[in-house]
Protein backbone atom coordinates (compact mmCIF):
# COMPACT_ATOMS: atom_id res chain seq x y z
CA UNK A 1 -29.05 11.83 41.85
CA UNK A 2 -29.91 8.37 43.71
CA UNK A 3 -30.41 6.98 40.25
CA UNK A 4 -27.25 8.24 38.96
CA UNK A 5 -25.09 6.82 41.70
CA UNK A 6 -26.68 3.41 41.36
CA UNK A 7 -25.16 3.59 37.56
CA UNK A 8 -22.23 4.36 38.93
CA UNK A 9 -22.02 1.63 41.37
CA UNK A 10 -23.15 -0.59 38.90
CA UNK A 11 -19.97 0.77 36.40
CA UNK A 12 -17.76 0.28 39.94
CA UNK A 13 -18.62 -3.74 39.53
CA UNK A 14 -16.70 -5.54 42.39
CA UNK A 15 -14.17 -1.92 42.76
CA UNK A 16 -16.23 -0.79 44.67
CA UNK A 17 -15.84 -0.03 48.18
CA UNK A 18 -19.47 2.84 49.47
CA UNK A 19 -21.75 4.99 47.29
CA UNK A 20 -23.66 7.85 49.57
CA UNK A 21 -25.66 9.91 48.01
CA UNK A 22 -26.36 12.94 49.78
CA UNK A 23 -28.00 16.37 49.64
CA UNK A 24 -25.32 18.40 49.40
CA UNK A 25 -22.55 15.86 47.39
CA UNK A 26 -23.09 12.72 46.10
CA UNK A 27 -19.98 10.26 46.42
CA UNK A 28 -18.28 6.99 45.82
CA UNK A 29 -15.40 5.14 47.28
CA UNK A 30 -13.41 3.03 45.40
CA UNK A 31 -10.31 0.63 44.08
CA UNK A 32 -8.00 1.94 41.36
CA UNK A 33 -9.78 -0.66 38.83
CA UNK A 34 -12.74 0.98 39.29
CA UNK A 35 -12.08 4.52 38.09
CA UNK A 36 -12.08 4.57 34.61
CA UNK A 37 -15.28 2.94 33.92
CA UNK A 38 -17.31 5.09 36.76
CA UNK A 39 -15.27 8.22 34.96
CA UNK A 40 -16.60 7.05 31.62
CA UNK A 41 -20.08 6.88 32.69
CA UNK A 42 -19.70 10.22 34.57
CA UNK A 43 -18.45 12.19 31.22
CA UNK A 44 -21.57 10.56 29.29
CA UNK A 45 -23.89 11.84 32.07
CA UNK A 46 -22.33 15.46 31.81
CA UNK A 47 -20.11 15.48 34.40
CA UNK A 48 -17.57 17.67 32.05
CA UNK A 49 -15.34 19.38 34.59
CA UNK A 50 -12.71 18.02 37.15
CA UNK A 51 -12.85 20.50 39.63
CA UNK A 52 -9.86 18.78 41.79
CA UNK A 53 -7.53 16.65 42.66
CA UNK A 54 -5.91 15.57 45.92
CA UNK A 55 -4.03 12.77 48.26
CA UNK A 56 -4.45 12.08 51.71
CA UNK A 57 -2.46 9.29 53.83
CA UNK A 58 -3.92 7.50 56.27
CA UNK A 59 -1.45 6.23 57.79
CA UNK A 60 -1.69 3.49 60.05
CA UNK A 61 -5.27 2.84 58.41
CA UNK A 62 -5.15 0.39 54.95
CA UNK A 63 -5.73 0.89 52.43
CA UNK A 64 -3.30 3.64 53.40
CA UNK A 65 -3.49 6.71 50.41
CA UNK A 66 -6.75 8.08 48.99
CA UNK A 67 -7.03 10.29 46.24
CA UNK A 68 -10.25 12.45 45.70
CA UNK A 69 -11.62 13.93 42.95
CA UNK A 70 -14.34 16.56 42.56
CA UNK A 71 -16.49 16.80 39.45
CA UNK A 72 -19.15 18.91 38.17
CA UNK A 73 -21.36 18.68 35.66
CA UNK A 74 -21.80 23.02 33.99
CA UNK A 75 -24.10 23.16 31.45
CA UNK A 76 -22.58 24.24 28.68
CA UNK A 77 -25.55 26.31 26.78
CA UNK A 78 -26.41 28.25 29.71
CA UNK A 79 -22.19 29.47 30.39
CA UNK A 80 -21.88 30.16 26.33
CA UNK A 81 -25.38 32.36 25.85
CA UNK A 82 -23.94 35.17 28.81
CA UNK A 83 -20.18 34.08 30.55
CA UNK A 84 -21.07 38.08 32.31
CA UNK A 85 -23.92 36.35 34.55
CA UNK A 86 -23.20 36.21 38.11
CA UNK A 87 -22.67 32.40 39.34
CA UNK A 88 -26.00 32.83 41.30
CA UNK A 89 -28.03 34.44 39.10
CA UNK A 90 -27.50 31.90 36.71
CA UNK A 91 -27.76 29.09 39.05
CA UNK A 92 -24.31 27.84 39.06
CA UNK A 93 -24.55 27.16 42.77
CA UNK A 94 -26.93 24.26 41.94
CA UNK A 95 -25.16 22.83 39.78
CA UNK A 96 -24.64 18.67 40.26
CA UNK A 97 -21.47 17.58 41.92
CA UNK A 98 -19.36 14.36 42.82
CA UNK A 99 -16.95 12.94 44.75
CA UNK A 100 -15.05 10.31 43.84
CA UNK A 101 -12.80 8.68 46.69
CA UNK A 102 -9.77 6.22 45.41
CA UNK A 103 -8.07 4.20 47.65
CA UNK A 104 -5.02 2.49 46.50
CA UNK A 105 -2.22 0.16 47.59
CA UNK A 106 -0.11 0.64 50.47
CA UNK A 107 3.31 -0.69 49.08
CA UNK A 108 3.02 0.21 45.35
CA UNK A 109 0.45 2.68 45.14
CA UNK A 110 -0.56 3.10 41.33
CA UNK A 111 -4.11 4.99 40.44
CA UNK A 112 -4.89 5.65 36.49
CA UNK A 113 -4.07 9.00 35.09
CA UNK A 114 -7.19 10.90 34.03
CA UNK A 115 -4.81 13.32 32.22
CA UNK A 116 -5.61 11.56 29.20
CA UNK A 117 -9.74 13.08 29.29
CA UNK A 118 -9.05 16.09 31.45
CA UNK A 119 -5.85 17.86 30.88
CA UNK A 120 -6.16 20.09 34.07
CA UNK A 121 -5.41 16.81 35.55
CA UNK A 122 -1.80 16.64 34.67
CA UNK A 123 0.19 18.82 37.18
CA UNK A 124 -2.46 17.44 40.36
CA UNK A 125 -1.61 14.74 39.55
CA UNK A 126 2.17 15.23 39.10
CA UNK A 127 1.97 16.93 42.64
CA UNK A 128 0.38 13.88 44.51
CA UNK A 129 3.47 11.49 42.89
CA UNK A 130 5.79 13.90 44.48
CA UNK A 131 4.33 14.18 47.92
CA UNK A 132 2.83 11.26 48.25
CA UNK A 133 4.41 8.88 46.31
CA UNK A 134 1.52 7.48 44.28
CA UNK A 135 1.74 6.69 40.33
CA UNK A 136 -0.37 7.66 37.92
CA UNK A 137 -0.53 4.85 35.16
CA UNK A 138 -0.01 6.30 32.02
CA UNK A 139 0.29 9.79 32.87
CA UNK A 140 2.46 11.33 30.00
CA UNK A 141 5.25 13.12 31.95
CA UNK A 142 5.38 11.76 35.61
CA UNK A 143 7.91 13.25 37.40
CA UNK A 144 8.77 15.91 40.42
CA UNK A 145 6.25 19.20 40.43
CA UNK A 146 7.62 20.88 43.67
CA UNK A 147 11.38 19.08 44.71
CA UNK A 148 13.74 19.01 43.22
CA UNK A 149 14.39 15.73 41.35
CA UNK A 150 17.15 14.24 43.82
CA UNK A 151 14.83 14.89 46.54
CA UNK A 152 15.02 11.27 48.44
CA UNK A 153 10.70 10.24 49.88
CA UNK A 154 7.87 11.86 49.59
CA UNK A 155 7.78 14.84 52.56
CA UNK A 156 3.74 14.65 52.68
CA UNK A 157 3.59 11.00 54.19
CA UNK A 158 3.02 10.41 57.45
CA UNK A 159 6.40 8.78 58.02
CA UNK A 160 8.10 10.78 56.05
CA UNK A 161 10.72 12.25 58.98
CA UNK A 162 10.28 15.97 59.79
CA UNK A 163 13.96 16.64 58.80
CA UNK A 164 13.76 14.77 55.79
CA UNK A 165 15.89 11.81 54.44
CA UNK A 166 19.74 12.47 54.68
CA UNK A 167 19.14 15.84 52.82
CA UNK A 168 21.25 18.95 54.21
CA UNK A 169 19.31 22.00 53.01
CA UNK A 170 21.54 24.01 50.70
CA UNK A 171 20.39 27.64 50.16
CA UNK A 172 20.38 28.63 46.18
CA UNK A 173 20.64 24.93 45.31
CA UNK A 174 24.86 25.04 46.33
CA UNK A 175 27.10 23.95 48.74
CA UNK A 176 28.66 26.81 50.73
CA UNK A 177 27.22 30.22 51.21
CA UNK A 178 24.38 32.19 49.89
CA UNK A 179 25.92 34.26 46.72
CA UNK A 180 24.98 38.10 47.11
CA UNK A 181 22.20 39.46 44.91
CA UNK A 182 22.91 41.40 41.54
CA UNK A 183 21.38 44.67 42.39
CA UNK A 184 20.61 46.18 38.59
């Protein structure tokens, strides 16, 4: 995979931040600018699944948020002849993976959607904007996964106050007390 990784730095140009490739997961660490090219040349080496998706905040570090994606590359022949085969027996457990490690902007962070190639990247995606606070460029529907929509910050930064932001927690989504449940 050494050789692979140097394509991918190469696709990185001047976005690029580390390669490492290692035994057990190869990865690269890079500027927003840099992902779409280095996830073009990863779909055209095989890399067809996006395994995940997910933010971290490193606050006080900058850059501050990093969002990591794992890839995979299944060979498509061997799943379609026999989908009953245990992952080991049919050496699924080898199978090439990848990191890729985005660092964005601390004031405006913005990262391009990947929805647009791999639709299982839509609600991950949807999830980090919530929490985090980072945009997806051109994601088609960007908007609150797991608050509700008047929900004031985003409760998974490291500033983000424990109480939350002038919120008063209203059971049932209502001022005033809990309704009793219709027993049927």
């Amino acid at each position: 995979m050494a050789q692979f990784v140097e394509t991918l730095v190469a696709a990185a140009g001047d976005h690029l931040l580390e390669a490492v490739a290692a035994a057990d997961m190869d990865e690269i660490a890079l500027y927003p600018g840099g992902l779409l090219p280095v996830v073009d040349r990863l779909r055209a080496q095989g890399f067809n699944h996006l395994l995940d998706i997910g933010g971290v905040d490193h606050h006080p570090l900058r850059p501050r948020f990093e969002i990591a994606y794992h890839f995979t590359a299944i060979p498509l022949d061997d799943v379609r002849a026999d989908w009953r085969r245990s992952a080991a027996a049919s050496g699924m457990k080898d199978l090439a993976r990848l990191r890729l490690r985005v660092f964005t902007d601390d004031d405006d962070p913005v990262v391009p959607t990947l929805s647009h190639l791999w639709p299982s990247a839509n609600w991950p995606e949807r999830e980090i904007f919530d929490l985090f606070g980072v945009r997806f460029e051109g994601h088609p529907d960007l908007r609150r996964l797991l608050n509700p929509d008047d929900w004031k910050g985003h409760p998974l930064r490291k500033d983000y106050p424990l109480r939350g932001l002038e919120r008063r927690f209203t059971p049932g989504g209502r001022l005033g007390a809990v309704p009793p449940l219709n027993e049927s």
